[in-house]
Protein backbone atom coordinates (compact mmCIF):
# COMPACT_ATOMS: atom_id res chain seq x y z
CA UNK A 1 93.98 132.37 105.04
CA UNK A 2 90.41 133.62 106.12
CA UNK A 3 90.97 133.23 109.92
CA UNK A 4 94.01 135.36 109.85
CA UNK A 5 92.39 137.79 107.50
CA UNK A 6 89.72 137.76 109.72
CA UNK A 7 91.67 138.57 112.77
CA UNK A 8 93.72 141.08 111.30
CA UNK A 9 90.55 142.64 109.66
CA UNK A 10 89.12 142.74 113.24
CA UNK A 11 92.10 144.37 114.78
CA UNK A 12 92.03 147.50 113.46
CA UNK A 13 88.66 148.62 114.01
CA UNK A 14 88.85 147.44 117.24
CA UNK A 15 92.55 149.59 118.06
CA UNK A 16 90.35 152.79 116.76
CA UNK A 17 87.75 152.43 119.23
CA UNK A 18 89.99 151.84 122.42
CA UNK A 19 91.47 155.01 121.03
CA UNK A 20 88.33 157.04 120.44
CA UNK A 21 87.12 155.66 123.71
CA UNK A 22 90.26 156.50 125.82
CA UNK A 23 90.74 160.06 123.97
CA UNK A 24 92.34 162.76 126.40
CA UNK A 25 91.38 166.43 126.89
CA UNK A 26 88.45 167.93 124.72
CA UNK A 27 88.96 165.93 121.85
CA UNK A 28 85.83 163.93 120.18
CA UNK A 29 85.98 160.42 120.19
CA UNK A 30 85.73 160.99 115.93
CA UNK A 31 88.56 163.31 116.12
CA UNK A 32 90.75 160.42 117.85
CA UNK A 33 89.15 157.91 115.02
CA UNK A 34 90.09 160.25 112.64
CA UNK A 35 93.66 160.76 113.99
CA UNK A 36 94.15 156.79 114.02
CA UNK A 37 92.89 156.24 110.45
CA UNK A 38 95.17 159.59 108.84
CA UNK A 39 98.26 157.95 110.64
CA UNK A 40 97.64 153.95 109.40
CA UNK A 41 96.81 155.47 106.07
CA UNK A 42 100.03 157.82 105.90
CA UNK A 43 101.95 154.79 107.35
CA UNK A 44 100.66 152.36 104.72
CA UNK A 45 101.48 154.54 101.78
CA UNK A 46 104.98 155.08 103.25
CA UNK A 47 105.00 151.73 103.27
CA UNK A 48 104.13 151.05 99.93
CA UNK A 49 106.90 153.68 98.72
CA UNK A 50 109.60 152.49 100.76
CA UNK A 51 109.27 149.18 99.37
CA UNK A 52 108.67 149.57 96.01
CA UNK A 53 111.51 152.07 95.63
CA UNK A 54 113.70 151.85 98.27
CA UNK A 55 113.61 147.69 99.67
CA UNK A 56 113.16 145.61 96.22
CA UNK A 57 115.77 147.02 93.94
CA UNK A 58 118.14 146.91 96.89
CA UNK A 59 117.26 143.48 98.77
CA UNK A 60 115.66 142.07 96.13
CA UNK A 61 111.63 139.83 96.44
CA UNK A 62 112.47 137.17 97.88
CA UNK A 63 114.64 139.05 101.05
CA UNK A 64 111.61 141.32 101.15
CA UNK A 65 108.99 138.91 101.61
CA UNK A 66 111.20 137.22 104.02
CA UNK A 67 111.41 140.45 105.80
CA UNK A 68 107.55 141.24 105.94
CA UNK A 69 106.63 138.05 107.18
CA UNK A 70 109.41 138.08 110.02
């Protein structure tokens, strides 16, 4: 488990500065940081919402698992 978590702890980080780095127009690299952290937050309480409302009661936990890891 701690290489993966590793890598996928990594991967972020790294995503948000390519971004800030390749920003377009007048923007701040911080304001494209900022931009990439507000949507992976948003996303991963949409996420969480979906799935414990929407995906469990309907597919049930072992479907969703199956689904997350595919």
């Amino acid at each position: 488990m701690l290489p993966a978590a590793l890598v996928f702890g990594f991967n972020f980080p790294a995503v948000v500065a390519l971004i800030a780095g390749f920003s377009k127009g007048d923007d701040h690299p911080g304001v494209a940081a900022g931009r990439a952290y507000t949507t992976n937050t948003c996303g991963a309480i949409l996420a969480a919402l979906s799935t414990g409302f929407f995906f469990l009661p309907r597919l049930g936990s072992f479907r969703v698992v199956a689904l997350a890891a595919a």
